[in-house]
C-alpha atoms as a PDB file:
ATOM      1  CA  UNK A   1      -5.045  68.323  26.881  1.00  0.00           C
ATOM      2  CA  UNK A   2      -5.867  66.034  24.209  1.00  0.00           C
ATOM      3  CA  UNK A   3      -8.440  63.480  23.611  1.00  0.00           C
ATOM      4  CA  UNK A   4      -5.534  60.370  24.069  1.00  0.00           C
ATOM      5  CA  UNK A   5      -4.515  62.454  27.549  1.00  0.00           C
ATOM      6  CA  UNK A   6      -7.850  63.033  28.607  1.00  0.00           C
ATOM      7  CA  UNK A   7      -8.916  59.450  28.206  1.00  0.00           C
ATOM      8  CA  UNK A   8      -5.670  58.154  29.897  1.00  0.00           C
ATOM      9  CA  UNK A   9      -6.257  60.796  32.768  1.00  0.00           C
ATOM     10  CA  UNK A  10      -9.399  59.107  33.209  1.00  0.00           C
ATOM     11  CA  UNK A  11      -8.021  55.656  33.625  1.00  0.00           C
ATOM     12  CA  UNK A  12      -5.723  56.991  36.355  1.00  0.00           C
ATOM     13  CA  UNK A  13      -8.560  58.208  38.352  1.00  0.00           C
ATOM     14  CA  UNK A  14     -10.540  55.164  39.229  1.00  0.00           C
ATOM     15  CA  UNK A  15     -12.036  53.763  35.104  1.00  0.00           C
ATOM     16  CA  UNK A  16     -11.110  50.809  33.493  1.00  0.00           C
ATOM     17  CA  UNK A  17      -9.746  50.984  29.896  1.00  0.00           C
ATOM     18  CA  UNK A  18     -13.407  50.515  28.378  1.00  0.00           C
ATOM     19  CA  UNK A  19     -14.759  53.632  30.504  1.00  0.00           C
ATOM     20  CA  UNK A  20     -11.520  55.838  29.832  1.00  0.00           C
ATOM     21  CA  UNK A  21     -12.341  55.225  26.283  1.00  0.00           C
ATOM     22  CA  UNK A  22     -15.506  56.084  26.466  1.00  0.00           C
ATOM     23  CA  UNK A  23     -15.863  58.413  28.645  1.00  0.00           C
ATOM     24  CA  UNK A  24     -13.183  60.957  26.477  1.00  0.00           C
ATOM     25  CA  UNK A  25     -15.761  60.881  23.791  1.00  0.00           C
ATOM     26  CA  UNK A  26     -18.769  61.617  26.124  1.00  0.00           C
ATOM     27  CA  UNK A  27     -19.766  65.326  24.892  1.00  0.00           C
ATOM     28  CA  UNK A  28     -19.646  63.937  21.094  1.00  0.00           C
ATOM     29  CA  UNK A  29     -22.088  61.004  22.215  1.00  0.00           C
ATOM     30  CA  UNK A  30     -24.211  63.319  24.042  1.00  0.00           C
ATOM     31  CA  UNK A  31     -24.574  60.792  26.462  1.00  0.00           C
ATOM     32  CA  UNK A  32     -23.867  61.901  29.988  1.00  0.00           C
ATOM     33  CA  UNK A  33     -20.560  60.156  31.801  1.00  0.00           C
ATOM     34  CA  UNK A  34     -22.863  58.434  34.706  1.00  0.00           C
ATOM     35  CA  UNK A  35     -23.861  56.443  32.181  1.00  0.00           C
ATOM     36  CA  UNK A  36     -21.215  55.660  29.903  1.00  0.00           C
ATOM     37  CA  UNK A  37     -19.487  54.220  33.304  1.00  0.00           C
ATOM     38  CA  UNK A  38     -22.320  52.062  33.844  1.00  0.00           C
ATOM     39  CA  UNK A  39     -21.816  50.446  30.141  1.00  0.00           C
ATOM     40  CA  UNK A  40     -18.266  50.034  30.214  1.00  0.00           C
ATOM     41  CA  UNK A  41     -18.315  48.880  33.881  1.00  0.00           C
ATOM     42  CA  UNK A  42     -18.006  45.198  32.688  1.00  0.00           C
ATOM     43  CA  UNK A  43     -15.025  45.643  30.422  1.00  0.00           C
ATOM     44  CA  UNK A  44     -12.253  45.757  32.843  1.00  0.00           C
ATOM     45  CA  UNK A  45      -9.295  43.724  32.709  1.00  0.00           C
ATOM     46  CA  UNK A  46     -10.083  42.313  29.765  1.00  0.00           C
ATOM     47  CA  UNK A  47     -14.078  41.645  29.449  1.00  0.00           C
ATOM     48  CA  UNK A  48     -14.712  40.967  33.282  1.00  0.00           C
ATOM     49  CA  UNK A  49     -11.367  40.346  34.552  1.00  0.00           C
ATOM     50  CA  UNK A  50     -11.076  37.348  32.483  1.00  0.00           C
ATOM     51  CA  UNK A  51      -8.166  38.297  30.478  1.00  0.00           C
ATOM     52  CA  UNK A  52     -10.226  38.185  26.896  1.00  0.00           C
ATOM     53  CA  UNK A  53     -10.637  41.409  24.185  1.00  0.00           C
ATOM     54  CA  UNK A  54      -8.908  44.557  25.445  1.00  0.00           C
ATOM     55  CA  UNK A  55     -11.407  46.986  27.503  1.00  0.00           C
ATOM     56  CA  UNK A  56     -10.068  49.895  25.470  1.00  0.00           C
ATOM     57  CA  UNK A  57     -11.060  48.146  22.056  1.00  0.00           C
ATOM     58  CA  UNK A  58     -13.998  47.438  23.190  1.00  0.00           C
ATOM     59  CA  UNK A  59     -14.558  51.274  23.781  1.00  0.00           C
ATOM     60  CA  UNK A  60     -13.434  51.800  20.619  1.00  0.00           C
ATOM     61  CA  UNK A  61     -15.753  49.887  18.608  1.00  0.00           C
ATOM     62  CA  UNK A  62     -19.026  51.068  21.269  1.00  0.00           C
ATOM     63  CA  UNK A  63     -18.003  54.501  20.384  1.00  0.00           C
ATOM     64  CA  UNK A  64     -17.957  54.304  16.886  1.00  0.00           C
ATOM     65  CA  UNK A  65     -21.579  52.496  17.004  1.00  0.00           C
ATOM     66  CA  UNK A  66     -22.698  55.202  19.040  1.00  0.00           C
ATOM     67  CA  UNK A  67     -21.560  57.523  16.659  1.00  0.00           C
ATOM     68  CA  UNK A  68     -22.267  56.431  14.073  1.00  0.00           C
ATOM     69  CA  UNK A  69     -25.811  54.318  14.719  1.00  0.00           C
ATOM     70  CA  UNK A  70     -24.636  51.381  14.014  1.00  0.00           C
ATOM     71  CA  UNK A  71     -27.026  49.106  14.589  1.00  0.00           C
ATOM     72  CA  UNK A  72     -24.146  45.791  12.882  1.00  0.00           C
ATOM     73  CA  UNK A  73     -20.557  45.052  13.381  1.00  0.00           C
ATOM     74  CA  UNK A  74     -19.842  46.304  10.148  1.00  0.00           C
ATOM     75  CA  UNK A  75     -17.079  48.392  11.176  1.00  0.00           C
ATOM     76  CA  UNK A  76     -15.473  46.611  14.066  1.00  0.00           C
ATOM     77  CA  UNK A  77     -13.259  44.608  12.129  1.00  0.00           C
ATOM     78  CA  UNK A  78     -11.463  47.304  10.303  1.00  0.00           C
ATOM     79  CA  UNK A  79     -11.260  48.738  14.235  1.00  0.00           C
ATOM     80  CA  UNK A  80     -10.067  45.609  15.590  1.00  0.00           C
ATOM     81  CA  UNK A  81      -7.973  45.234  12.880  1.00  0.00           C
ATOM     82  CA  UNK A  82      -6.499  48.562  13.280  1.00  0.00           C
ATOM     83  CA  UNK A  83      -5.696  47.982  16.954  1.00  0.00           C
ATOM     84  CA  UNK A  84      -4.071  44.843  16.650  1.00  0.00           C
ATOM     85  CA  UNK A  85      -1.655  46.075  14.230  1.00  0.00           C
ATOM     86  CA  UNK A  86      -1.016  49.073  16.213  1.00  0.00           C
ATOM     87  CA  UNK A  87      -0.818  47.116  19.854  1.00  0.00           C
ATOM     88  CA  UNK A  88       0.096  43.707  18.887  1.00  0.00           C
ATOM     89  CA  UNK A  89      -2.728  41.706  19.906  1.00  0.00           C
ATOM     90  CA  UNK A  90      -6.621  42.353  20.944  1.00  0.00           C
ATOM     91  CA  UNK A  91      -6.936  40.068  24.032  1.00  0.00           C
ATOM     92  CA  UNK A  92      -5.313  41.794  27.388  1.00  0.00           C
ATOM     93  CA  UNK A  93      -3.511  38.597  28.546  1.00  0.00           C
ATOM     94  CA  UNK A  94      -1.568  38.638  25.004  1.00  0.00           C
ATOM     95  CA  UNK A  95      -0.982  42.285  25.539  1.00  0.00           C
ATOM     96  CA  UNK A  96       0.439  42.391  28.751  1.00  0.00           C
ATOM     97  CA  UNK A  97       1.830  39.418  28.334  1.00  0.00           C
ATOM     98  CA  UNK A  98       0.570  37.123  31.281  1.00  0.00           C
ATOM     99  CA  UNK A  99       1.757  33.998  29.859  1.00  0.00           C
ATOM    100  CA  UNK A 100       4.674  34.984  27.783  1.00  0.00           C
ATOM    101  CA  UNK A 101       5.862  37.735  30.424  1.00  0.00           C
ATOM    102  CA  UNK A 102       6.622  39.839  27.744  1.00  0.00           C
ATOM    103  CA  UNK A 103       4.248  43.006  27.629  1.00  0.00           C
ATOM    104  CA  UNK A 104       3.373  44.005  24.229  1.00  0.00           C
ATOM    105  CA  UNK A 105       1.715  47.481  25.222  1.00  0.00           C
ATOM    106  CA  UNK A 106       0.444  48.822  28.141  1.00  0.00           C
ATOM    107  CA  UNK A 107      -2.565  50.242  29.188  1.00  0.00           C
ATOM    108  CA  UNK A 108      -2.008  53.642  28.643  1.00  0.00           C
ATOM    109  CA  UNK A 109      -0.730  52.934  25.328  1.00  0.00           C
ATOM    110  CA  UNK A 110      -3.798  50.683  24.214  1.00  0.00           C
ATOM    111  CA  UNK A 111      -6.812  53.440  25.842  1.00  0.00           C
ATOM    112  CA  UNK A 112      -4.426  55.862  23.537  1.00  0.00           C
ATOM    113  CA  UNK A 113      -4.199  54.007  20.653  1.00  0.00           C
ATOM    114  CA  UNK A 114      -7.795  53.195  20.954  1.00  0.00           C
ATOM    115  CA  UNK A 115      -8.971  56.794  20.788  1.00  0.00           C
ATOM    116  CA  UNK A 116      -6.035  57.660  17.869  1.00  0.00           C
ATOM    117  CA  UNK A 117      -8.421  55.122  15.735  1.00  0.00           C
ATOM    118  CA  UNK A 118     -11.772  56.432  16.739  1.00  0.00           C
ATOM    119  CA  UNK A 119     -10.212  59.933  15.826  1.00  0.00           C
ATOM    120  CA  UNK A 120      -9.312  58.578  12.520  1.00  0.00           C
END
């Protein structure tokens, strides 16, 4: 399996986008997955179920910190960026399309799409 199916397999079995995302990249952070569930806990649903910035981005842009030290948000616009061009939109009402009722991508796709740019 790879990292996109292993992160997705995660948010079938009880995570949130943020944690899927996170937790996929767990050995590389060397942090262990108890923990990475406790820091994406708040990220469901779009930033605690309020329908703001995708849980999966989010994961994105914490994992690439944690890779890389970041101690800025230097690189989170070129992820955001990234993910909005490859999802359609960064906030999870646009993206499943709560007010338009037109979903732009789903969850699966956004936790995989997340983890394609973190791979990048």
């Amino acid at each position: 399996m790879n990292k996109e199916d292993i992160a997705v397999n995660y948010k079938h079995n009880g995570c949130n986008c943020c944690q899927a995302v996170l937790l996929s990249f767990s050995d590389e952070l060397g942090i262990n997955k108890d923990t990475l569930k406790i820091l994406g806990a708040g990220f469901g649903a779009g930033m605690g179920c309020m329908k703001a910035n995708c849980g999966a981005l989010i994961g994105a842009v914490m994992v690439d910190d944690l890779m890389n030290k970041r101690r800025n948000s230097s690189s989170s616009r070129n992820i955001l960026s990234h993910f909005e061009s490859m999802c359609g939109a960064i906030k999870c009402a646009d993206l499943k399309g709560i007010e338009t009722g037109r979903m732009l991508c789903s969850c699966d796709d956004c936790v995989r799409n997340a983890v394609r740019i973190i791979n990048k």
